[in-house]
PDB file of N, CA and C in Angstrom:
ATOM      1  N   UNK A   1      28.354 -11.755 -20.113  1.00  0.00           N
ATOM      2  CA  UNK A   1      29.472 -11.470 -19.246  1.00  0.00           C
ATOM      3  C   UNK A   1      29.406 -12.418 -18.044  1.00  0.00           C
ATOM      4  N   UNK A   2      30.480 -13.127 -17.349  1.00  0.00           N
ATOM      5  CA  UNK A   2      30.767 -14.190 -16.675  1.00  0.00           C
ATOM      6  C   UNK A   2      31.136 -12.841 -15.681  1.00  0.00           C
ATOM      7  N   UNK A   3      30.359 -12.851 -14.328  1.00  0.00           N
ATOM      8  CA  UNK A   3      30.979 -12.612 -12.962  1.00  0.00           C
ATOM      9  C   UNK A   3      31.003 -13.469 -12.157  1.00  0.00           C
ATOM     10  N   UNK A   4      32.567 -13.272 -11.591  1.00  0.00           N
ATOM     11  CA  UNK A   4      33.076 -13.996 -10.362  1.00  0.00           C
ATOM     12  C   UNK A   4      32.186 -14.083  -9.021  1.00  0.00           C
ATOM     13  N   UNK A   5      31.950 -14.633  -8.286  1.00  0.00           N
ATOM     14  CA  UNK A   5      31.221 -14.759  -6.826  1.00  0.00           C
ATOM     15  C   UNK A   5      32.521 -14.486  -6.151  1.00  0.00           C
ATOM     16  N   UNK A   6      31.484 -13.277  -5.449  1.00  0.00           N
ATOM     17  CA  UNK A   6      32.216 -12.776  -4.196  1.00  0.00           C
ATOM     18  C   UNK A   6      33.126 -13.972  -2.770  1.00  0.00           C
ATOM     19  N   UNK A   7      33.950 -13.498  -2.633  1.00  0.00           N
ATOM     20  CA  UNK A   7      34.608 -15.031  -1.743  1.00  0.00           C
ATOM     21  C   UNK A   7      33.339 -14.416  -0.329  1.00  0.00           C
ATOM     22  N   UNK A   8      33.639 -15.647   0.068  1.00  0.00           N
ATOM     23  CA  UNK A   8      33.264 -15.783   1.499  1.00  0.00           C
ATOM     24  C   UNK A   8      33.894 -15.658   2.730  1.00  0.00           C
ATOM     25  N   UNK A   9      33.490 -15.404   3.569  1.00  0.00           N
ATOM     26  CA  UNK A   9      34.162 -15.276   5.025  1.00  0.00           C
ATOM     27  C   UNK A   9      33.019 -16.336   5.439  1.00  0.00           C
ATOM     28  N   UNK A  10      33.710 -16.848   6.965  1.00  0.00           N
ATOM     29  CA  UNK A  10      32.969 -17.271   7.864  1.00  0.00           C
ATOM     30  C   UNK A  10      32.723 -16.068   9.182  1.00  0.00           C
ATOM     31  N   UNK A  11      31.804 -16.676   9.893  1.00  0.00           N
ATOM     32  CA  UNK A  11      31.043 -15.033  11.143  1.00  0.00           C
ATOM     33  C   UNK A  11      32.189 -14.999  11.652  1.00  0.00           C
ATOM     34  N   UNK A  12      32.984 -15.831  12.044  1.00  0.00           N
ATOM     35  CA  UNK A  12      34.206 -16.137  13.134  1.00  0.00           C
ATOM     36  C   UNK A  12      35.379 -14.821  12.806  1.00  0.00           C
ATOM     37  N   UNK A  13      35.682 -14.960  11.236  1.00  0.00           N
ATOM     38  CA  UNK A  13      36.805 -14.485  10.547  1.00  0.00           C
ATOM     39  C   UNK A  13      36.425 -13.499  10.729  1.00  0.00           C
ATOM     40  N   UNK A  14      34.975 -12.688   9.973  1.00  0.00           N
ATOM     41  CA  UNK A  14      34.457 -11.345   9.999  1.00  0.00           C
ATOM     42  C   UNK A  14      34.747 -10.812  11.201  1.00  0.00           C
ATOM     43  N   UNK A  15      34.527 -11.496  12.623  1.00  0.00           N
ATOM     44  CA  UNK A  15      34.729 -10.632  13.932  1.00  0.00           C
ATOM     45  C   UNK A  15      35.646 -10.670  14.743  1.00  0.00           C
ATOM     46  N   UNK A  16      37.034 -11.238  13.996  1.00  0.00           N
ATOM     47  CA  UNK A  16      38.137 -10.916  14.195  1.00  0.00           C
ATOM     48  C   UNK A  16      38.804  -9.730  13.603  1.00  0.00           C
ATOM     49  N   UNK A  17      37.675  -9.430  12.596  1.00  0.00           N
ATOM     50  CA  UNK A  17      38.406  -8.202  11.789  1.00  0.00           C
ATOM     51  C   UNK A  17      38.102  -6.915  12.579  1.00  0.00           C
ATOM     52  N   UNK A  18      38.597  -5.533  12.346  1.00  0.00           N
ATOM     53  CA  UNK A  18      38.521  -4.494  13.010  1.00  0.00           C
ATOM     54  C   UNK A  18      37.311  -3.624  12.690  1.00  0.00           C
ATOM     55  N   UNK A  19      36.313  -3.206  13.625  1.00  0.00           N
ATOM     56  CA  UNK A  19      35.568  -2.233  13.437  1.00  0.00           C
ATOM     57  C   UNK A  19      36.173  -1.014  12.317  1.00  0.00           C
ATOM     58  N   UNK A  20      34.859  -1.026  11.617  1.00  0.00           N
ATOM     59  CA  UNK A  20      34.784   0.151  10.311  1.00  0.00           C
ATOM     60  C   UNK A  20      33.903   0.891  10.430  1.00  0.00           C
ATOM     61  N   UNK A  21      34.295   2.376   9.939  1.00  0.00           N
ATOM     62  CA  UNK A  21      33.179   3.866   9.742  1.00  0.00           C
ATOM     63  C   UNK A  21      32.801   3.852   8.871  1.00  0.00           C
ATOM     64  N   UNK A  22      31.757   3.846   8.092  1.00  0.00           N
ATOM     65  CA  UNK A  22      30.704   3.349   8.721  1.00  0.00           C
ATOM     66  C   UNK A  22      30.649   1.586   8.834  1.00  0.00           C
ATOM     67  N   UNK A  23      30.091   0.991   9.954  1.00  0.00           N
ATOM     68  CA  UNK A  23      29.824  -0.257  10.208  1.00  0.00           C
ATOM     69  C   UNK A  23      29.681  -0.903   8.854  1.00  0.00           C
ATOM     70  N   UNK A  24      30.384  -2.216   8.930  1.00  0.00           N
ATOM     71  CA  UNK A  24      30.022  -3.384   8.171  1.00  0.00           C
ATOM     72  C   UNK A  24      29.088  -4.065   9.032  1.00  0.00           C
ATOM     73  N   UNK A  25      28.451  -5.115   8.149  1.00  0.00           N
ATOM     74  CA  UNK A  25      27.537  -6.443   8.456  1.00  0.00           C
ATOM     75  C   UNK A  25      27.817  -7.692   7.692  1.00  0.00           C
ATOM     76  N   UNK A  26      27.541  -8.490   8.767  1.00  0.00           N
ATOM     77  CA  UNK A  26      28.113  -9.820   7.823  1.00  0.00           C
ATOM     78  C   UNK A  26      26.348 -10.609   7.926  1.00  0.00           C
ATOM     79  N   UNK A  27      26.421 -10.720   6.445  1.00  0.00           N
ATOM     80  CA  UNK A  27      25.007 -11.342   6.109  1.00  0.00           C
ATOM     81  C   UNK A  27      25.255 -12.112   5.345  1.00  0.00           C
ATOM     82  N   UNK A  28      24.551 -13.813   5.376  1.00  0.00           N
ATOM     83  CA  UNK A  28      24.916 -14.649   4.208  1.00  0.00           C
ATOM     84  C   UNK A  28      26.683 -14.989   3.452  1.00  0.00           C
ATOM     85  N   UNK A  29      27.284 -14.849   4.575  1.00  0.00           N
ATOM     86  CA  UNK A  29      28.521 -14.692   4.260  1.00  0.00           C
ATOM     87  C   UNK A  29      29.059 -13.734   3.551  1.00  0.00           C
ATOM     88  N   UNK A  30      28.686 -12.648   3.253  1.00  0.00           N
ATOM     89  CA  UNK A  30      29.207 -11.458   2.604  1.00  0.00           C
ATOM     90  C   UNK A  30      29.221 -10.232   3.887  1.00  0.00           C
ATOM     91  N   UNK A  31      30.264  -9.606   3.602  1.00  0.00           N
ATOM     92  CA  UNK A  31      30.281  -8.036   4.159  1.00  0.00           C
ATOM     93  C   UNK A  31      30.095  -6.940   3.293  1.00  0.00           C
ATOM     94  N   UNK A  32      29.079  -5.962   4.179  1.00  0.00           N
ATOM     95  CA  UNK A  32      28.263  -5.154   3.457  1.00  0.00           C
ATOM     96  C   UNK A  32      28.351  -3.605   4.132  1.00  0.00           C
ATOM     97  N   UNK A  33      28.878  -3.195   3.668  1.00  0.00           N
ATOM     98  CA  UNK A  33      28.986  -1.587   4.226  1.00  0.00           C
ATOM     99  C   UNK A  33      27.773  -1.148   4.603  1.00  0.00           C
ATOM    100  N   UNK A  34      27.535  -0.507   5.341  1.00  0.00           N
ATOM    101  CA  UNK A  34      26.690   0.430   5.766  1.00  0.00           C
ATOM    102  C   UNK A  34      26.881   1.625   5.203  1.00  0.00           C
ATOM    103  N   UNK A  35      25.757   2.159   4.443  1.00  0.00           N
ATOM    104  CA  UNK A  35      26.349   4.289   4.050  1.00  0.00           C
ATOM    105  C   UNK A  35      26.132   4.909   5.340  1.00  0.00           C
ATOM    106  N   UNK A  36      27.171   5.430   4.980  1.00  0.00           N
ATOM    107  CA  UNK A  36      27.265   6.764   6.390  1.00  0.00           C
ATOM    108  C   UNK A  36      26.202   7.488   6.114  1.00  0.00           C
ATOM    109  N   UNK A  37      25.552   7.824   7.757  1.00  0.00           N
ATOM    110  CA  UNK A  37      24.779   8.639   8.047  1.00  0.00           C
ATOM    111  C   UNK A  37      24.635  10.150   8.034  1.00  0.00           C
ATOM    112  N   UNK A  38      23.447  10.443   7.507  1.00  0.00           N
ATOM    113  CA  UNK A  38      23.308  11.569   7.153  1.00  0.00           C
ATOM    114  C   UNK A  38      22.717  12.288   8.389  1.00  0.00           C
ATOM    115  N   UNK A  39      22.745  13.626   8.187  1.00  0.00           N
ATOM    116  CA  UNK A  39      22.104  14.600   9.208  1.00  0.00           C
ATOM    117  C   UNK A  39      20.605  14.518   9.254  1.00  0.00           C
ATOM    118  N   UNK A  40      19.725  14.037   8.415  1.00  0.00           N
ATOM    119  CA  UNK A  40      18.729  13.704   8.932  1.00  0.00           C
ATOM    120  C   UNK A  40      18.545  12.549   9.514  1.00  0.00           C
ATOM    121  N   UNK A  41      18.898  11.591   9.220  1.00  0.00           N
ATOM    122  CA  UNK A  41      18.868  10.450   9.395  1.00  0.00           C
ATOM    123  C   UNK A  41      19.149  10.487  11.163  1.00  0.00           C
ATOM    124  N   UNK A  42      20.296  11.208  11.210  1.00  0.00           N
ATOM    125  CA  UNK A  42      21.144  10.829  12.536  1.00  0.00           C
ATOM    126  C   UNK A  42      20.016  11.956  13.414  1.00  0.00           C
ATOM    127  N   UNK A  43      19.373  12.632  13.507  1.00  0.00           N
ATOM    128  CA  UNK A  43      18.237  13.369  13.744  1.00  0.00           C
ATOM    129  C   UNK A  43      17.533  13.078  14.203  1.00  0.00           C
ATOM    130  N   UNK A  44      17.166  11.756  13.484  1.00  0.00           N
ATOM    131  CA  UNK A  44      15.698  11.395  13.540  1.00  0.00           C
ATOM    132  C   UNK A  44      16.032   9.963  14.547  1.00  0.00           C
ATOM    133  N   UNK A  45      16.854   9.563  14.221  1.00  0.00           N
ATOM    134  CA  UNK A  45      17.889   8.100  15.308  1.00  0.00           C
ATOM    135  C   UNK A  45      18.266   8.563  16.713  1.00  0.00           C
ATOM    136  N   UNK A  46      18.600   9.681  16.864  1.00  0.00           N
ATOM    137  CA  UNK A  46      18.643  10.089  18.111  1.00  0.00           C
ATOM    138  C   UNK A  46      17.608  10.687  18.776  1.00  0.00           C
ATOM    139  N   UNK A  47      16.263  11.422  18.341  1.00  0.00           N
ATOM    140  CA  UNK A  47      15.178  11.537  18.887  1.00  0.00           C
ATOM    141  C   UNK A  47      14.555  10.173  19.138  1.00  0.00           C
ATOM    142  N   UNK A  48      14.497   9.301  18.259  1.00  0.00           N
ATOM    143  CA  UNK A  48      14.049   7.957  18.807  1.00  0.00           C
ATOM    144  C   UNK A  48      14.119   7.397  19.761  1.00  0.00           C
ATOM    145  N   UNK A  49      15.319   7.346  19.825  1.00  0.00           N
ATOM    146  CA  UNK A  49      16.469   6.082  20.924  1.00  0.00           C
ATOM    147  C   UNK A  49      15.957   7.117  22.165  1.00  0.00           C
ATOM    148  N   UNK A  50      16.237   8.635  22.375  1.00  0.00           N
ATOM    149  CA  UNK A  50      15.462   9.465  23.511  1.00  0.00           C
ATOM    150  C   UNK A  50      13.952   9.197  23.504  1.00  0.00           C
ATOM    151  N   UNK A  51      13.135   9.280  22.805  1.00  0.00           N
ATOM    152  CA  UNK A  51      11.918   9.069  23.510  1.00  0.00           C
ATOM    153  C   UNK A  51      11.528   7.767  23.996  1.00  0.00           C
ATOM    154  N   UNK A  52      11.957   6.166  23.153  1.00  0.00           N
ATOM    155  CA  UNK A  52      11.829   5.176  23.592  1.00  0.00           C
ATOM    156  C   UNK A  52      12.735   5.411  24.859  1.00  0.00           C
ATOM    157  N   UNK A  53      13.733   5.443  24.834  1.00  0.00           N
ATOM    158  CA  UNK A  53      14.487   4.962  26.978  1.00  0.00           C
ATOM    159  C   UNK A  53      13.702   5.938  27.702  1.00  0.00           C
ATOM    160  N   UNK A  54      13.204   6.933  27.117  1.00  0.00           N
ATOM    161  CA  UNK A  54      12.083   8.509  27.910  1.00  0.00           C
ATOM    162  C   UNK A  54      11.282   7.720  29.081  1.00  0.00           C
ATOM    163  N   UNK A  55      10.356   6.441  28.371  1.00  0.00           N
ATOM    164  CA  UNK A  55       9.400   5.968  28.365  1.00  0.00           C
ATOM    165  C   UNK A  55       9.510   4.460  28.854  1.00  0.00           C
ATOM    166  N   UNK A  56      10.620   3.903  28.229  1.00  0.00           N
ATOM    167  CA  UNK A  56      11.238   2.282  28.683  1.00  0.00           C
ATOM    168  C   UNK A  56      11.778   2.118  29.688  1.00  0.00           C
ATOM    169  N   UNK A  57      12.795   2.796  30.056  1.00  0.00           N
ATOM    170  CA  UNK A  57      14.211   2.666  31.044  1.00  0.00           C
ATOM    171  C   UNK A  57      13.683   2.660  32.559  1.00  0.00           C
ATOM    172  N   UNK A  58      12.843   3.917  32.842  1.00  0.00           N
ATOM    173  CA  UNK A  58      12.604   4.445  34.296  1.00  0.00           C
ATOM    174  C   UNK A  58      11.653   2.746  35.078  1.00  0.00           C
ATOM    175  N   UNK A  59      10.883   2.444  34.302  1.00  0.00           N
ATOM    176  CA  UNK A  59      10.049   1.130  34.540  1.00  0.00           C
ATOM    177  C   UNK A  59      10.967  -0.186  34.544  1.00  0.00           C
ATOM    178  N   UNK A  60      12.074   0.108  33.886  1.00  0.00           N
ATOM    179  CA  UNK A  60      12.993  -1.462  34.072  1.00  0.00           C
ATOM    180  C   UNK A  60      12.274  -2.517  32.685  1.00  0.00           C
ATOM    181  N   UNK A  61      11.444  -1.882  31.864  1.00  0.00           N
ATOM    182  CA  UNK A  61      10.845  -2.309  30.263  1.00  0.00           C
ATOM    183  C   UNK A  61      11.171  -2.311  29.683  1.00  0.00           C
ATOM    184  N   UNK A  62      12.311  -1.711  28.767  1.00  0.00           N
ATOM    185  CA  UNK A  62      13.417  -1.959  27.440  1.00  0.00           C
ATOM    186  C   UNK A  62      14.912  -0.698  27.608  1.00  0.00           C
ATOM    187  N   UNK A  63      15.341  -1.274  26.898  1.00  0.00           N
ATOM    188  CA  UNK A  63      16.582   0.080  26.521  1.00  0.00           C
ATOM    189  C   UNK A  63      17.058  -0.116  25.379  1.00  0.00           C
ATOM    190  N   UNK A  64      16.947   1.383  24.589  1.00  0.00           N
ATOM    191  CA  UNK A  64      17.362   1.285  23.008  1.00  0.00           C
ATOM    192  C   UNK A  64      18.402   1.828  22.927  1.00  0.00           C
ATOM    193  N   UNK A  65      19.469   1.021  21.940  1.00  0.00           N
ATOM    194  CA  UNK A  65      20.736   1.529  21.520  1.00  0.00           C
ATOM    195  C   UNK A  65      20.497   1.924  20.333  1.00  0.00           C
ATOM    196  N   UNK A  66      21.777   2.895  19.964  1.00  0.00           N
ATOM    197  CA  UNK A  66      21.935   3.481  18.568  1.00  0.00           C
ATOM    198  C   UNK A  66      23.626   2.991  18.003  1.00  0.00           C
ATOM    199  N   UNK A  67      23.056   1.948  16.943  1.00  0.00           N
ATOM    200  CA  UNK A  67      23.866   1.608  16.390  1.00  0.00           C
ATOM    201  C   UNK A  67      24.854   0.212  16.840  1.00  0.00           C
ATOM    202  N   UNK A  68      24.376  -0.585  17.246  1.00  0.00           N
ATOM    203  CA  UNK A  68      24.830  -1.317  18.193  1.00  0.00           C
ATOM    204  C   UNK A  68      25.073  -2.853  17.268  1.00  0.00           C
ATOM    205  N   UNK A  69      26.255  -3.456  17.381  1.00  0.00           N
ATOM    206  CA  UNK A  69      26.512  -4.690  16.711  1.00  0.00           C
ATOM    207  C   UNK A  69      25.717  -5.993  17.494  1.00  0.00           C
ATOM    208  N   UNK A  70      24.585  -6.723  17.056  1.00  0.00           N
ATOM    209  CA  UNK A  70      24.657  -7.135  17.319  1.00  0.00           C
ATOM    210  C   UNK A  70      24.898  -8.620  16.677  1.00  0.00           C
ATOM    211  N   UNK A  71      25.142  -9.737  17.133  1.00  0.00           N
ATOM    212  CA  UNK A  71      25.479 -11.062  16.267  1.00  0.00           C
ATOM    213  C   UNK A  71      24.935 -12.776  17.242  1.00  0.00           C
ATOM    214  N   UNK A  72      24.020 -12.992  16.045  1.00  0.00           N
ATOM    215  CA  UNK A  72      23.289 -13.802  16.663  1.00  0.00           C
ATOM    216  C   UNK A  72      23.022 -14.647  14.753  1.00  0.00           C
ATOM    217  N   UNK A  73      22.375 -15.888  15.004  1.00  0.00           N
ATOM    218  CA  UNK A  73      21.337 -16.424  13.560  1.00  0.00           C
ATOM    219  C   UNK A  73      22.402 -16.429  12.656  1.00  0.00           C
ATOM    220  N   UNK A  74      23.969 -16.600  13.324  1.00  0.00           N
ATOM    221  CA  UNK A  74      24.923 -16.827  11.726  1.00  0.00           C
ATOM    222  C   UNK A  74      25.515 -15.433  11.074  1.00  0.00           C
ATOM    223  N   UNK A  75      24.435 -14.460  11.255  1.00  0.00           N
ATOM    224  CA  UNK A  75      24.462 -13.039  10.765  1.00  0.00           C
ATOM    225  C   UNK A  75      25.101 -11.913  12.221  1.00  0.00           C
ATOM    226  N   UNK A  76      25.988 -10.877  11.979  1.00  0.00           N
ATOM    227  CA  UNK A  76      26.242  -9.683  12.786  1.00  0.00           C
ATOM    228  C   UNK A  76      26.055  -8.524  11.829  1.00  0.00           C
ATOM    229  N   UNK A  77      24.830  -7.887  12.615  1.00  0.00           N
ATOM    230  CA  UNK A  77      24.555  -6.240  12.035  1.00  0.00           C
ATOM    231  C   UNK A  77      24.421  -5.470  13.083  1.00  0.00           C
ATOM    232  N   UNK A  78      24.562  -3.926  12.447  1.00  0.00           N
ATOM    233  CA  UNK A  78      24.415  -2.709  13.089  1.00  0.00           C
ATOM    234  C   UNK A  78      23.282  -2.395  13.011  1.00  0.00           C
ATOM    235  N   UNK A  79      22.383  -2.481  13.565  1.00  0.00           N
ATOM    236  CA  UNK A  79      20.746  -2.000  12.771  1.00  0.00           C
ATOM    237  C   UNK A  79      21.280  -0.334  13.430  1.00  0.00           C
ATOM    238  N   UNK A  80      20.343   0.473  13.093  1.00  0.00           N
ATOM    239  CA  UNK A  80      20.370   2.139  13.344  1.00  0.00           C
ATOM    240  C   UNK A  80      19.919   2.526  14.543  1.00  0.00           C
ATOM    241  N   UNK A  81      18.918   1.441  15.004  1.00  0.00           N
ATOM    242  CA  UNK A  81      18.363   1.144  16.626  1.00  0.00           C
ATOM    243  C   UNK A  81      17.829   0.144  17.058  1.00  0.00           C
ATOM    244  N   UNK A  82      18.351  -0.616  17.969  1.00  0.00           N
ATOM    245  CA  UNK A  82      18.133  -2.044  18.447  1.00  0.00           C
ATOM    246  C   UNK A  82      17.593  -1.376  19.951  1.00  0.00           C
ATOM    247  N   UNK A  83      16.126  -2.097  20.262  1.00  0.00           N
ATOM    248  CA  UNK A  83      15.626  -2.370  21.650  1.00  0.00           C
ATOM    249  C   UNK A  83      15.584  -3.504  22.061  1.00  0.00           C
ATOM    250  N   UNK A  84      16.114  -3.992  23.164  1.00  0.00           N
ATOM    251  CA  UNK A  84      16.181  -5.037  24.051  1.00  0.00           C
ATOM    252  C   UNK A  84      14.985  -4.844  25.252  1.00  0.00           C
ATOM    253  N   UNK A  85      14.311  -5.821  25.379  1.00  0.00           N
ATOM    254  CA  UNK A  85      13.231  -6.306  27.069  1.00  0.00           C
ATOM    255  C   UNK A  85      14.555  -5.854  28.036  1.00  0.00           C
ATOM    256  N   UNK A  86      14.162  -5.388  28.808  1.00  0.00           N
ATOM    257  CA  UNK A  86      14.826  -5.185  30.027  1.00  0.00           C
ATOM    258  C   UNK A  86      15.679  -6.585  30.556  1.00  0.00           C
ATOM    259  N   UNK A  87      14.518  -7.764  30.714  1.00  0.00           N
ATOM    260  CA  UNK A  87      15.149  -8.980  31.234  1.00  0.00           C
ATOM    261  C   UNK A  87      16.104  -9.717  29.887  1.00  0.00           C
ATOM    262  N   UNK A  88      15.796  -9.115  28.597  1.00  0.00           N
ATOM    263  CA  UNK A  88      16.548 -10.184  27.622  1.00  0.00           C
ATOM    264  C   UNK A  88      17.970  -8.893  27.304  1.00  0.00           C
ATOM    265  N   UNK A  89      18.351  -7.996  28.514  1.00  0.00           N
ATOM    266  CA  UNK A  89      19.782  -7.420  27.992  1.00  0.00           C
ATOM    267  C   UNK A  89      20.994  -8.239  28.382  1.00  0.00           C
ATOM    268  N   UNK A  90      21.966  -8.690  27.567  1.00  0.00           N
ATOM    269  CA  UNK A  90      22.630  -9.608  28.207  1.00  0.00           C
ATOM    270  C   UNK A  90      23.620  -8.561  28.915  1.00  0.00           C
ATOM    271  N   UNK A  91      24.306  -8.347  29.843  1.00  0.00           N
ATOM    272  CA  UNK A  91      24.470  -8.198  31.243  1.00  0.00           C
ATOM    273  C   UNK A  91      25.815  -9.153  31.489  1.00  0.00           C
ATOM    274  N   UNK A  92      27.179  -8.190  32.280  1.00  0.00           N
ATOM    275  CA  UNK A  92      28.119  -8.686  32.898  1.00  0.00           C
ATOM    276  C   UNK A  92      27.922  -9.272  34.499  1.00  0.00           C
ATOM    277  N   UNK A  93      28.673 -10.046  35.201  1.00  0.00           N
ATOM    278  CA  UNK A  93      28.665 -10.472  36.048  1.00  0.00           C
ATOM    279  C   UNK A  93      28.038  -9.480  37.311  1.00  0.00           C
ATOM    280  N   UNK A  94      28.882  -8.290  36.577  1.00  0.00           N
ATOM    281  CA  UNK A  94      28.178  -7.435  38.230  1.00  0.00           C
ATOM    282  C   UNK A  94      27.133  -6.107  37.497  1.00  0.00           C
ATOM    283  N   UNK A  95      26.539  -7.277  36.497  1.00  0.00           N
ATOM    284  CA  UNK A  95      24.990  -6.264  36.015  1.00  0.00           C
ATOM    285  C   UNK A  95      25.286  -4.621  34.851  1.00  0.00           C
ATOM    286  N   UNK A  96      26.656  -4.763  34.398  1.00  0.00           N
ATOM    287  CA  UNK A  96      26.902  -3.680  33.725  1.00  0.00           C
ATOM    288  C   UNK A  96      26.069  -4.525  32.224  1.00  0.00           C
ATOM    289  N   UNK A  97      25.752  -3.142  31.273  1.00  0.00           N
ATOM    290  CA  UNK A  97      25.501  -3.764  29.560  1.00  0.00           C
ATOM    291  C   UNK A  97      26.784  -4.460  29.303  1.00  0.00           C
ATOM    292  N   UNK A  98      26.828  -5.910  28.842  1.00  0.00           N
ATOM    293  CA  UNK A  98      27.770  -6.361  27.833  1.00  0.00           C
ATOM    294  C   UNK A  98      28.085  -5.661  26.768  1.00  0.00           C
ATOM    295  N   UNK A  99      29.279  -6.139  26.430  1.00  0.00           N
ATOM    296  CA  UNK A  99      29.766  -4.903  25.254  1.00  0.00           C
ATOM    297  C   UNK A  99      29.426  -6.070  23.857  1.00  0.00           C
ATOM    298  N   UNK A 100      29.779  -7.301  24.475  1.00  0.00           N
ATOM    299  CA  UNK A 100      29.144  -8.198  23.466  1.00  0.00           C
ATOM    300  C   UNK A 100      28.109  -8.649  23.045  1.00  0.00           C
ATOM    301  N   UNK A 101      27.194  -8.397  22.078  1.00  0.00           N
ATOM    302  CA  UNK A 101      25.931  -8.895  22.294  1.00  0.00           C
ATOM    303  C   UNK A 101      25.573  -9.976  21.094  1.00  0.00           C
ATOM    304  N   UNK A 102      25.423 -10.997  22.070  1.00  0.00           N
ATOM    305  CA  UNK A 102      24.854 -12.266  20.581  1.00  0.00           C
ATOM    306  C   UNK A 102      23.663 -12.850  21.181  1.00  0.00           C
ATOM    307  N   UNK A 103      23.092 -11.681  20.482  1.00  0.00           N
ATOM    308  CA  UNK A 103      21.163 -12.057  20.941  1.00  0.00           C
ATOM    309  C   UNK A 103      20.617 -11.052  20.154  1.00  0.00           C
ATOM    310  N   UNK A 104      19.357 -11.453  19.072  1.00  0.00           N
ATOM    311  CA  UNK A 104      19.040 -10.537  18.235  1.00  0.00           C
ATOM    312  C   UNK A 104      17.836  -9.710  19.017  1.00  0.00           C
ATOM    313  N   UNK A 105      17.678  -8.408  18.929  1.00  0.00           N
ATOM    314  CA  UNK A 105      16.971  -7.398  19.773  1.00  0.00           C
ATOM    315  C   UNK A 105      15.546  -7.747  19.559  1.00  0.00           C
ATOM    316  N   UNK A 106      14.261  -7.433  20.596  1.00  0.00           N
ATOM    317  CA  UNK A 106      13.265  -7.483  20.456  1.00  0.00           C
ATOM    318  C   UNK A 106      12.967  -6.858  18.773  1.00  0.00           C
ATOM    319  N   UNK A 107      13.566  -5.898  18.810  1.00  0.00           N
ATOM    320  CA  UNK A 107      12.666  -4.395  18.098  1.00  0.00           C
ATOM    321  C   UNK A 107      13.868  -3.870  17.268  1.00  0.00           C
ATOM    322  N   UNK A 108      14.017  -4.036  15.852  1.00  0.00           N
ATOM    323  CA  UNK A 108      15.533  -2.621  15.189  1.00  0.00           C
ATOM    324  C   UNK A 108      14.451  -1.926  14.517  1.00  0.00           C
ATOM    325  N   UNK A 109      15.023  -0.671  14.020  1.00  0.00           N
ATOM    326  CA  UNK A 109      14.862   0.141  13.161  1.00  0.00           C
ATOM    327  C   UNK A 109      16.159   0.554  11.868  1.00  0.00           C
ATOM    328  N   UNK A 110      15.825  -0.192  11.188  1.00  0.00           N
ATOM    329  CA  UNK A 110      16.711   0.619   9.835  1.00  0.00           C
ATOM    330  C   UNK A 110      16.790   1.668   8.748  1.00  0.00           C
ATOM    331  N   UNK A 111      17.073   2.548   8.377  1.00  0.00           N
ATOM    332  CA  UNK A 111      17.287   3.644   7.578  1.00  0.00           C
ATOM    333  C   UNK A 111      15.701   4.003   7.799  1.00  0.00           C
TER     334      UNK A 111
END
């Protein structure tokens, strides 16, 4: 049996397109669904992300997101939890989190 290859996108095209439930990722030129999260899963992702900032945040040492796009290396993914160094969060003019982030995180956690 002869299968077709999946077409390609470029990163550019992919992030013009509209956020999806659950998150896509663009890897190797393909987009790749993410399975929606389950109740354990989402359980165990949100005790995380709380005890790391518990422990990171108050010192000015990291801050972990849940679920967060980021796009950097050609590739944009959602990992399940991305930690950033305090000094490597990229940061708006007057010090708020960017909503954009193209810098791959110290630290993810996936499924």
């Amino acid at each position: 049996m002869v299968q077709t290859p999946a077409k390609t996108i470029t990163l550019a095209e992919f992030l013009k397109q509209p956020e999806t439930k659950p998150a896509c990722e663009y890897i190797d030129g393909q987009i790749i669904q993410k399975p929606l999260p389950q109740g354990q899963h989402s359980t165990i992702q949100g005790e995380l992300v709380t005890a790391i900032n518990t422990v990171t945040k108050p010192g000015n040492l990291a801050w972990a997101f849940p679920e967060l796009r980021c796009t950097f290396g050609g590739r944009s993914v959602v990992p399940d939890l991305s930690v950033f160094r305090w000094q490597r969060l990229p940061k708006n003019d007057d010090g708020t989190i960017a909503n954009t982030l193209n810098a791959a995180p110290d630290w993810t956690k996936d499924k």
